[in-house]
Protein backbone atom coordinates (compact mmCIF):
# COMPACT_ATOMS: atom_id res chain seq x y z
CA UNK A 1 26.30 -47.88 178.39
CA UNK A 2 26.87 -50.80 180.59
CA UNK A 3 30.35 -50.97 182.41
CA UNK A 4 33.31 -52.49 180.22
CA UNK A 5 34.02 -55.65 182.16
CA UNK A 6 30.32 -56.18 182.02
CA UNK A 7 30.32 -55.79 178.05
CA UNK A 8 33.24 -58.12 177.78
CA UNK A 9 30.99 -60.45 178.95
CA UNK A 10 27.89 -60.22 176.80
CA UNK A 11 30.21 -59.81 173.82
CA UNK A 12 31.87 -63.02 174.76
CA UNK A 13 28.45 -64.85 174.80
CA UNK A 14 27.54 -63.40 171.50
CA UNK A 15 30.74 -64.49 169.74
CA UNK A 16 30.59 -67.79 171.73
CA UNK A 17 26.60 -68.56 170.12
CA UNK A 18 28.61 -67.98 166.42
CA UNK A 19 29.10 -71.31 165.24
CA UNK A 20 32.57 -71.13 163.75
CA UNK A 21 34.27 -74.95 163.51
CA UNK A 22 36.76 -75.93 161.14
CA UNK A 23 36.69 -77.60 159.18
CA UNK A 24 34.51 -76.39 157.54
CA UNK A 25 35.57 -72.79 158.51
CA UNK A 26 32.89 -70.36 157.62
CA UNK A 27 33.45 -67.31 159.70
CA UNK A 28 31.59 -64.83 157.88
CA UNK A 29 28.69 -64.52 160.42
CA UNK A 30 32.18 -63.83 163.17
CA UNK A 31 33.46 -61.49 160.91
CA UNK A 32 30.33 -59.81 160.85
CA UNK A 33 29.68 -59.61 164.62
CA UNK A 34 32.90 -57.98 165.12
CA UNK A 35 32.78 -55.38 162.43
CA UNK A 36 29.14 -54.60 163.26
CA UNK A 37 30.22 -53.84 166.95
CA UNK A 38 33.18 -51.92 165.66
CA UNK A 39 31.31 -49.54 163.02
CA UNK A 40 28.70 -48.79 166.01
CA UNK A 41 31.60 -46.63 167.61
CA UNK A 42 32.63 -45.40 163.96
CA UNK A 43 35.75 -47.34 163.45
CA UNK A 44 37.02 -48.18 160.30
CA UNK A 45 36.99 -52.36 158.81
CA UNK A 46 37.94 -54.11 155.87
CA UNK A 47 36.87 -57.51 155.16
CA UNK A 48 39.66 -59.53 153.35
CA UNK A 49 38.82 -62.87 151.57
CA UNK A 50 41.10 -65.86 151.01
CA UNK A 51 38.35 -67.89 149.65
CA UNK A 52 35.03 -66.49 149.31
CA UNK A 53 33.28 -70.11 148.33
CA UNK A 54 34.14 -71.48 151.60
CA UNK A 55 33.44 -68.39 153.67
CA UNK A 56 37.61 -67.54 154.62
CA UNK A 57 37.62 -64.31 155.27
CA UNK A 58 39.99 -61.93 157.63
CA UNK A 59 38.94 -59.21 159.38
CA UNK A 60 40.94 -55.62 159.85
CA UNK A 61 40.26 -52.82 162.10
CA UNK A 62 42.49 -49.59 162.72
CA UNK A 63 42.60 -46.60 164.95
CA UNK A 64 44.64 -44.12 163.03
CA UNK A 65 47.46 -42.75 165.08
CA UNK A 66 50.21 -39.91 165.09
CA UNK A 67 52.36 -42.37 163.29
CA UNK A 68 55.16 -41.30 165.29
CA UNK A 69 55.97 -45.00 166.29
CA UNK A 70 55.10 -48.07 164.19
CA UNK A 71 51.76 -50.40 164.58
CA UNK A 72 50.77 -52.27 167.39
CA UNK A 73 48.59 -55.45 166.12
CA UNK A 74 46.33 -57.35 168.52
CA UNK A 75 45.57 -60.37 166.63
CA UNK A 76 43.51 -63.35 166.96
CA UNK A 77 41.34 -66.39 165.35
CA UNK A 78 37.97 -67.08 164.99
CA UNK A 79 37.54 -70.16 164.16
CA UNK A 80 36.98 -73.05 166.60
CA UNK A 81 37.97 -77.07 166.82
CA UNK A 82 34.49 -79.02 166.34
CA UNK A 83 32.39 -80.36 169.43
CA UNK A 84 31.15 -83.90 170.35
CA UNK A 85 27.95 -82.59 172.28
CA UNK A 86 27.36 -86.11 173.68
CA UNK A 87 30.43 -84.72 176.15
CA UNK A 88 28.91 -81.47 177.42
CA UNK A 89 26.85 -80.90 180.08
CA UNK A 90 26.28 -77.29 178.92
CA UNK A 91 25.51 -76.79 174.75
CA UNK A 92 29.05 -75.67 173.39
CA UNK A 93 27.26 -72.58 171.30
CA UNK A 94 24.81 -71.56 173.77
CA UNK A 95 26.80 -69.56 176.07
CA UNK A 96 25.93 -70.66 179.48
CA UNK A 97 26.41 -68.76 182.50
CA UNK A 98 26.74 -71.08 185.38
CA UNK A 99 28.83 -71.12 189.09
CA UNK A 100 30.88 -68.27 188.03
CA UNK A 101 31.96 -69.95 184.55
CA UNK A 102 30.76 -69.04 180.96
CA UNK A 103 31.30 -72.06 179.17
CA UNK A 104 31.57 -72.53 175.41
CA UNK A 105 33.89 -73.81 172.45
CA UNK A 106 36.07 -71.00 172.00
CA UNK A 107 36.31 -69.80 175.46
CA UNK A 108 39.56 -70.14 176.22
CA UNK A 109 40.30 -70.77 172.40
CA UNK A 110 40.56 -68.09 171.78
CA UNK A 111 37.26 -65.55 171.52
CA UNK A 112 38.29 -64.72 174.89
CA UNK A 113 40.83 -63.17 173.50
CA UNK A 114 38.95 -61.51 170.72
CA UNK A 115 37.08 -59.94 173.22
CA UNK A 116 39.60 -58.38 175.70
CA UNK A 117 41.15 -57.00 172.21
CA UNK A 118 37.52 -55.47 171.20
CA UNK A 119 37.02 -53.87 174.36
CA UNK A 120 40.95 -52.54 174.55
CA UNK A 121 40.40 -50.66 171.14
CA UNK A 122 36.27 -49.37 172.06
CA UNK A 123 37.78 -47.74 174.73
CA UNK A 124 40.63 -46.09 173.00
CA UNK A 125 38.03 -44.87 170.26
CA UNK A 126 35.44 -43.84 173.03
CA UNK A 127 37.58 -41.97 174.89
CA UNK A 128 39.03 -40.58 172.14
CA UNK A 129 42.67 -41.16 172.85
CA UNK A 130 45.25 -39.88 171.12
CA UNK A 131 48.14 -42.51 169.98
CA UNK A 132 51.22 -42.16 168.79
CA UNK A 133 51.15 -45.72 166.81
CA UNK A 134 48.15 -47.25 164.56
CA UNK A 135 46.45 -50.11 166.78
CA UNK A 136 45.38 -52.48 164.58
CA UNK A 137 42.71 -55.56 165.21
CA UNK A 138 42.94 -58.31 162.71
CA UNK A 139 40.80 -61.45 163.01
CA UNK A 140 41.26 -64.12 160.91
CA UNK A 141 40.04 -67.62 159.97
CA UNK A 142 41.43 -70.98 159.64
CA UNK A 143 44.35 -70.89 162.39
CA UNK A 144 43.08 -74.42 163.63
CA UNK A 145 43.93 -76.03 160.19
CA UNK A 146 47.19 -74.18 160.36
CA UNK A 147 46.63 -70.59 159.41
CA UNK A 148 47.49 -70.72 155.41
CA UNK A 149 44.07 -68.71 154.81
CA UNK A 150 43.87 -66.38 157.89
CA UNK A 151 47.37 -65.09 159.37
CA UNK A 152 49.62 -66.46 156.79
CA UNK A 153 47.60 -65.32 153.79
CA UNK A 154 47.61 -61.94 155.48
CA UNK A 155 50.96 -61.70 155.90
CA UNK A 156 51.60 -62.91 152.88
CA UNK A 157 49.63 -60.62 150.70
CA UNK A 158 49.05 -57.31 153.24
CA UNK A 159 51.83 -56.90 155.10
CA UNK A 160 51.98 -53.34 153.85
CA UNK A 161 48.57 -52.30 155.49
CA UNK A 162 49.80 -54.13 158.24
CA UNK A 163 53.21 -53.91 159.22
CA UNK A 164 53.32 -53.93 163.18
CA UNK A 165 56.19 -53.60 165.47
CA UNK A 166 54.63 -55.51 167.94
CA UNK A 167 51.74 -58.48 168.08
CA UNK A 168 49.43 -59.28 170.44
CA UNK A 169 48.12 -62.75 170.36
CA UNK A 170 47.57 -66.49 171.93
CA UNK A 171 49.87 -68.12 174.36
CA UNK A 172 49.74 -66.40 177.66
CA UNK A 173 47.91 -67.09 180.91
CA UNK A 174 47.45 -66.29 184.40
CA UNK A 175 48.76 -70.05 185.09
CA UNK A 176 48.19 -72.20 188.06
CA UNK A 177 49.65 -75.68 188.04
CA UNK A 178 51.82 -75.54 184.63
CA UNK A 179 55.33 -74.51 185.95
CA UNK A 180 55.44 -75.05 189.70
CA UNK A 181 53.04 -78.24 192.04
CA UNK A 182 51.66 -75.58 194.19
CA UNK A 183 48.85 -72.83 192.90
CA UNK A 184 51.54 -69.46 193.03
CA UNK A 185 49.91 -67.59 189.97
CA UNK A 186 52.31 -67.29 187.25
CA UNK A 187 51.60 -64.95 184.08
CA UNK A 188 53.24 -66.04 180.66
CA UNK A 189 53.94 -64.30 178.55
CA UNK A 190 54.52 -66.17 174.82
CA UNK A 191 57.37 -64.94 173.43
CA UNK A 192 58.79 -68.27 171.02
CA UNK A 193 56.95 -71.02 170.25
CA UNK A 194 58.11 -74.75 169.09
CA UNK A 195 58.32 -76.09 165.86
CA UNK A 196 55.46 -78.63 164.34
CA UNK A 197 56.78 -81.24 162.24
CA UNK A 198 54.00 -84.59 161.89
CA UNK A 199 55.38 -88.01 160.36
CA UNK A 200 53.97 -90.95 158.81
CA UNK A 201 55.31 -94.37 159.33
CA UNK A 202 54.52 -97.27 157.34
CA UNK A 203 55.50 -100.91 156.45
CA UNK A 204 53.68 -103.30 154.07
CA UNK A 205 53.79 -106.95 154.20
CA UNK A 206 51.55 -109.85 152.41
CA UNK A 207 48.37 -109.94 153.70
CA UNK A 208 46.38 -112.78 155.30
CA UNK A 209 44.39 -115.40 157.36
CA UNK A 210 44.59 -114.25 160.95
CA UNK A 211 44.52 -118.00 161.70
CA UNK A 212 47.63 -118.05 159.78
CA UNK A 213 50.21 -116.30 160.99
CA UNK A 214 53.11 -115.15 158.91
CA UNK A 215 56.54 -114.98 160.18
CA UNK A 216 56.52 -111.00 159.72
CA UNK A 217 53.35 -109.14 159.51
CA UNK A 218 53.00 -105.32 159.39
CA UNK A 219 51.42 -104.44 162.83
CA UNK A 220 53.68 -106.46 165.02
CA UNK A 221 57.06 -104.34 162.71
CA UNK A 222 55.32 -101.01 163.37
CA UNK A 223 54.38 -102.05 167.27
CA UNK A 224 57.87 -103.32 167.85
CA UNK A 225 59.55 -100.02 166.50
CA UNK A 226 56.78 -97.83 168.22
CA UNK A 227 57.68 -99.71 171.20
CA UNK A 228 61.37 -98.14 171.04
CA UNK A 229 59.80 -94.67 170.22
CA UNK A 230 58.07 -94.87 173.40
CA UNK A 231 60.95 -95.99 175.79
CA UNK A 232 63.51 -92.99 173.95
CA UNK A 233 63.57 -90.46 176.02
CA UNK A 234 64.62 -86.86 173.84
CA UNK A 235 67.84 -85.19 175.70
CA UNK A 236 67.18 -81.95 177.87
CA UNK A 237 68.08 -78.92 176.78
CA UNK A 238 67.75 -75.63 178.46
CA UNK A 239 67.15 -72.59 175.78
CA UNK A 240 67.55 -68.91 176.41
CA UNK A 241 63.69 -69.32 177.19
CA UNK A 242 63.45 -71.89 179.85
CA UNK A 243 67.01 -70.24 181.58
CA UNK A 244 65.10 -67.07 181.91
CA UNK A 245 61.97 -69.19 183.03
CA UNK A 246 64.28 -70.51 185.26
CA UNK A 247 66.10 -67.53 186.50
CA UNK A 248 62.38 -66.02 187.60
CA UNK A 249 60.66 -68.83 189.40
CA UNK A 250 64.67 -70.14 190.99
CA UNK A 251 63.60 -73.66 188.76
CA UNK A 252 61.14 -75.17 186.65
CA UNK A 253 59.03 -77.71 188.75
CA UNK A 254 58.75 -81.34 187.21
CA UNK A 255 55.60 -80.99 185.06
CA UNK A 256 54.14 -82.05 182.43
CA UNK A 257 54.42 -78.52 180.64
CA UNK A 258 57.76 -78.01 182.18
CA UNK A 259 58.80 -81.49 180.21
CA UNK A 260 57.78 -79.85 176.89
CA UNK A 261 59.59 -77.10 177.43
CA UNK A 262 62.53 -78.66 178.02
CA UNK A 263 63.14 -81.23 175.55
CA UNK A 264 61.79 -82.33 172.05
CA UNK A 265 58.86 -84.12 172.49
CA UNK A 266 56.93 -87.21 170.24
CA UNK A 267 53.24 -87.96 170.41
CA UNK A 268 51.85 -91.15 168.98
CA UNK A 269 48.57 -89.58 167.18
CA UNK A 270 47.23 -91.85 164.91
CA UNK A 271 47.75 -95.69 164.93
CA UNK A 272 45.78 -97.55 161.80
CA UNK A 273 46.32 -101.24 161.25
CA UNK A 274 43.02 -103.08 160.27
CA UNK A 275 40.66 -104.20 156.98
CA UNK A 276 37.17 -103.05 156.74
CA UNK A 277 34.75 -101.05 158.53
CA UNK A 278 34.20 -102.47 161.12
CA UNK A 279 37.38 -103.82 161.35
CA UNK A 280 37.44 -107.46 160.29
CA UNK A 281 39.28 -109.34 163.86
CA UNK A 282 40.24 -112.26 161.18
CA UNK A 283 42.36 -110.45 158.79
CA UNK A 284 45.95 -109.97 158.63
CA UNK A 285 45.96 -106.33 157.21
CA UNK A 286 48.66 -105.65 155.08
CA UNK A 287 49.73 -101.90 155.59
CA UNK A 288 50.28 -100.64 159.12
CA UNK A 289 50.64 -96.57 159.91
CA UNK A 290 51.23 -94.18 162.30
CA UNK A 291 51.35 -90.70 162.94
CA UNK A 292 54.09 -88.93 165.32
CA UNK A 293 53.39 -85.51 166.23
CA UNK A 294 56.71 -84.16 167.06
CA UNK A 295 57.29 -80.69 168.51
CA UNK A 296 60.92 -79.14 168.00
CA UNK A 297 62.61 -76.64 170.65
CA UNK A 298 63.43 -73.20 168.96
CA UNK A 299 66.80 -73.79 167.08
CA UNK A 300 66.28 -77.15 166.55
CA UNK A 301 67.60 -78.69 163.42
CA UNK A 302 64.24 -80.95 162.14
CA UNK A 303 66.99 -82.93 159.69
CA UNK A 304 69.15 -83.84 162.86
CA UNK A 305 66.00 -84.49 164.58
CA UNK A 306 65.00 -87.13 162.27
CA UNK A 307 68.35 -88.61 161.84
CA UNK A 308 68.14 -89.62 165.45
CA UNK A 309 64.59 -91.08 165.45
CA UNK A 310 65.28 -93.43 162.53
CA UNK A 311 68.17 -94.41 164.86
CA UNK A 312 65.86 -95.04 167.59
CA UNK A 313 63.47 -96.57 165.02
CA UNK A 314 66.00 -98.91 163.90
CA UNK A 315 64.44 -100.47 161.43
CA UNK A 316 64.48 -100.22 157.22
CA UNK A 317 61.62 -101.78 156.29
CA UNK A 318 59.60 -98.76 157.91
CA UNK A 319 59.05 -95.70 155.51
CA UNK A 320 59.24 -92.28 157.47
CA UNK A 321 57.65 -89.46 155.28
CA UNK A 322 56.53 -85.97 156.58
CA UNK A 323 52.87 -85.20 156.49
CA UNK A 324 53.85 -81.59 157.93
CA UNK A 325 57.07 -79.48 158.37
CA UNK A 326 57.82 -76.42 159.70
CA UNK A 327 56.83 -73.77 157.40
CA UNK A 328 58.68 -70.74 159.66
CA UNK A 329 61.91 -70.07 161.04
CA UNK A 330 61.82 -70.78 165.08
CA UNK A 331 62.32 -67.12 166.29
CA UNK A 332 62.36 -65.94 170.30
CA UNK A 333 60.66 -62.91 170.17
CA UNK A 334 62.79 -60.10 172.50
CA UNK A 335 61.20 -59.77 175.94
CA UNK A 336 63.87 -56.64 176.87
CA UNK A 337 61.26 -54.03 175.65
CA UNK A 338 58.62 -52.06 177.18
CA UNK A 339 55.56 -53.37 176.06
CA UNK A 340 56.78 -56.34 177.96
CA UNK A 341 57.88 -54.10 181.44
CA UNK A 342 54.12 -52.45 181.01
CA UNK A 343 51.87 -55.92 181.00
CA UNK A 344 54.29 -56.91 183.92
CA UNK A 345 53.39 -53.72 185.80
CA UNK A 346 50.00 -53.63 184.79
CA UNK A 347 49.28 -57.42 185.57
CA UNK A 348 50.77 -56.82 189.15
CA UNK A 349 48.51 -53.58 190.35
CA UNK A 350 46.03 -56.49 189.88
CA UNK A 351 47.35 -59.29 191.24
CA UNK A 352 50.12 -58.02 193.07
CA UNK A 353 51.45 -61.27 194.42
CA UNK A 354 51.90 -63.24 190.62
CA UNK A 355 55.21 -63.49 188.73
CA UNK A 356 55.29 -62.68 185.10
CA UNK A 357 57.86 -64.97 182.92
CA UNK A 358 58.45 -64.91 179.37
CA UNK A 359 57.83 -68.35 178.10
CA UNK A 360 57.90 -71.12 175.61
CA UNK A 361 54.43 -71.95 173.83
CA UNK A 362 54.50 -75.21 173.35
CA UNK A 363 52.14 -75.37 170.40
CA UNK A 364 51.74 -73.54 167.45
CA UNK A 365 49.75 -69.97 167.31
CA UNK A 366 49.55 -67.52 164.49
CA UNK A 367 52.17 -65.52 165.78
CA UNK A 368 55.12 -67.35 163.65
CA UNK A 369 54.31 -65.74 160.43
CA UNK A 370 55.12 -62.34 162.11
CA UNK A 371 57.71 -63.19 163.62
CA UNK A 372 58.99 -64.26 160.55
CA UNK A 373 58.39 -60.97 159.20
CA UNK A 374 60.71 -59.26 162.22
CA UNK A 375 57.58 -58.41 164.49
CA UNK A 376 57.74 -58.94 168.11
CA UNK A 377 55.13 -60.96 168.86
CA UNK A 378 53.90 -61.93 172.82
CA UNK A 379 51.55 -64.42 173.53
CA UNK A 380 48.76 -62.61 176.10
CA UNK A 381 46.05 -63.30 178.06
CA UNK A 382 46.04 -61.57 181.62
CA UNK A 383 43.42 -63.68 183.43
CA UNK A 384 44.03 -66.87 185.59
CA UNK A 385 43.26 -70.14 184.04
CA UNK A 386 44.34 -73.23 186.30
CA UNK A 387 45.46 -76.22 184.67
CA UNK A 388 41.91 -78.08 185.02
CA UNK A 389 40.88 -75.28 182.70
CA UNK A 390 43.26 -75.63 181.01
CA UNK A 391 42.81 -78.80 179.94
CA UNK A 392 39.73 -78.35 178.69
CA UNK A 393 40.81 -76.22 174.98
CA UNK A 394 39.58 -78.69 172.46
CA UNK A 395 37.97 -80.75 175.00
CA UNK A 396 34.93 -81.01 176.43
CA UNK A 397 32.70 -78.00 178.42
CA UNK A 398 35.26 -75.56 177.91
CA UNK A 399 35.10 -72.73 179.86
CA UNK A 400 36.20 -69.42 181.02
CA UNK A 401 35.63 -67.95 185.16
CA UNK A 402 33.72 -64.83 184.50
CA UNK A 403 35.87 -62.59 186.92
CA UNK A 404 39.41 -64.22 185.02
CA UNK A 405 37.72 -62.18 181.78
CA UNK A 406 36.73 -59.26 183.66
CA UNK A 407 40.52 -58.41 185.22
CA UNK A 408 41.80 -59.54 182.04
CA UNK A 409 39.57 -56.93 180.19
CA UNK A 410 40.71 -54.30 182.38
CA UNK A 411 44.30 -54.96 182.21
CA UNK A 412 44.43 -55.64 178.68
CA UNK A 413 42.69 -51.64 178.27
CA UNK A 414 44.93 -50.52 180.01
CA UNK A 415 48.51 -52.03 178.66
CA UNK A 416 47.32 -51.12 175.24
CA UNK A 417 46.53 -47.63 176.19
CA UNK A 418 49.87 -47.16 177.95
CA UNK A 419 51.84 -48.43 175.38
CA UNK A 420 49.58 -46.87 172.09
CA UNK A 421 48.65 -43.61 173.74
CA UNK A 422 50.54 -40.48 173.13
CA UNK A 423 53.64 -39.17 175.51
């Protein structure tokens, strides 16, 4: 049997070569892998489908314990963002090995994680640990399109073969570069994450000649009132979160992550204003859109919210309409607890000079629909990944440093032991 870091690393590779994108979501073959590797060591999976047709389908694996203490759930999504090749220098499904990096879509997002959670629970079963709580591995499909068919279907319909105290999931790194200039390795540990709400603006007016100009026409309305979007700047405002962020690195660095966590933020998306494909450079068009992607700070009222951007829209002949609200309550997961003191401890016999810090995710992850349910849920990922890295989720040549899986493999074994094993 090869050694478990090196495992994590073929596994990895495998999963990686599993095409996976979504749309259009098939993870069956996924789903397969996993329980395939899992039923070699003789534990027990159940396949769940949400849609059969389009190849949705959730994946559940358990290692029975005393029951002594309730579930702990590691948790994460197999599906992947699609690929423009022309982008890569390595193919995005074929796994590559190169300079100390192991590049493919998924990587980072977030088979990595699958993997680290594999490993944790072949151990356990190998070794034949006794636990005083179920551990529970659940894979599921369609988080990238917003989770409806994977988590949220689970939750919705399973809860009962489920029901974890705690969740393991996305939204922790070993960072380098998000929350201070200089490269002091930070762990963060996802405990809350911000609230997704996506609006359309629109304004019609009579089309026309483009030699012709009309007085009003609907791209110069929706540029002028974008134009004020732009210049608003959303107030600060420092929640429990970023006061404890800031309490454990003395203060929060002026970065671009650091911004996010700090304030409401708006994202002009999608900007549409044309006739015909190609677009016809002589034709007034007569509707003009947008798309803001705004992301709300835990507690944040999304009614208020939007009372104050048609303020700083100004403007009634734009229509506003949501295209996507939040479905969840915004809850902060407790971080006073000891699964959180034990992935401190255990992150620091490895690298002994980081800080750990809960933290605000600043996107969405799976994790809402169990914290909705009253599971504490922490965003995990114990290997460093430096902002350059980083940057690369849903880019191009994505890609994880071998050794940042290896350590993370080990310490991920051996938090879940500590914390699942018996006293």
């Amino acid at each position: 049997m090869s050694h478990p870091d090196q495992e994590a690393v073929q596994l990895l590779k495998e999963y990686i070569r599993i095409k996976t994108i979504n749309p259009p979501g098939d993870v069956t073959p996924a789903a397969d892998f996993l329980k395939r590797v899992l039923e070699k060591e003789r534990i027990p999976v159940k396949l769940y489908w949400s849609n059969k047709t389009t190849g949705r389908v959730n994946l559940l694996a358990r290692l029975k314990g005393s029951g002594k203490k309730a579930p702990l759930l590691m948790l994460h999504h197999m599906d992947v963002v699609p690929v423009d090749e022309r982008g890569w220098t390595e193919l995005p499904f074929g796994s590559a090995e190169k300079d100390g990096y192991l590049y493919g879509r998924g990587s980072l997002d977030m088979k990595n994680y699958g993997i680290v959670q594999l490993m944790s629970m072949l151990q356990l079963a190998r070794d034949s640990v006794q636990l005083d709580r179920d551990l529970l591995l659940l894979a599921v499909c369609d988080e990238e399109i917003g989770g409806e068919l994977g988590a949220g279907w689970m939750v919705k319909n399973h809860w009962d073969e489920m029901a974890p105290e705690f969740v393991l999931d996305e939204g922790g790194f070993g960072t380098e570069g998000f929350f201070t200039h200089d490269d002091k390795l930070i762990f963060s540990i996802g405990v809350a994450e911000k609230q997704m709400l996506a609006l359309n603006l629109s304004v019609k007016r009579a089309p026309g000649h483009a030699s012709m100009p009309p007085k009003e026409s609907a791209n110069f309305i929706l540029a002028e009132a974008l134009g004020r979007v732009a210049a608003y700047e959303t107030p600060e405002s420092i929640t429990p979160v970023a006061q404890a962020m800031n309490e454990r690195l003395g203060d929060l660095d002026a970065t671009l992550y650091n911004n996010a966590v700090r304030r409401n933020t708006i994202s002009l998306t999608v900007l549409n204003g044309f006739v015909g494909d190609p677009p016809k450079t002589n034709v007034i068009p007569e509707r003009s859109e947008a798309v803001l992607d705004c992301r709300l700070l835990p507690g944040q009222d999304k009614d208020d919210f939007l009372q104050e951007l048609k303020k700083v829209i100004n403007d009634e002949r734009i229509v506003i309409r949501p295209v996507m609200e939040p479905k969840q309550k915004s809850v902060v997961s407790s971080y006073d607890t000891e699964l959180f003191c034990i992935m401190e401890e255990e992150t620091a016999k490895t690298y002994p000079d980081s800080i750990t810090l809960p933290h605000l995710v600043i996107y969405g992850t799976d994790s809402r629909y169990f914290r909705e349910r009253g599971a504490i849920c922490y965003g995990f990922f114990p290997g460093p990944v430096s902002m350059e890295e980083y940057s690369r989720i849903h880019g191009n040549d994505e890609r994880i440093r071998v050794e940042s899986l290896k350590n993370a493999t080990e310490i991920y074994c051996n938090v879940v032991r500590r914390f699942c094993e018996t006293d």
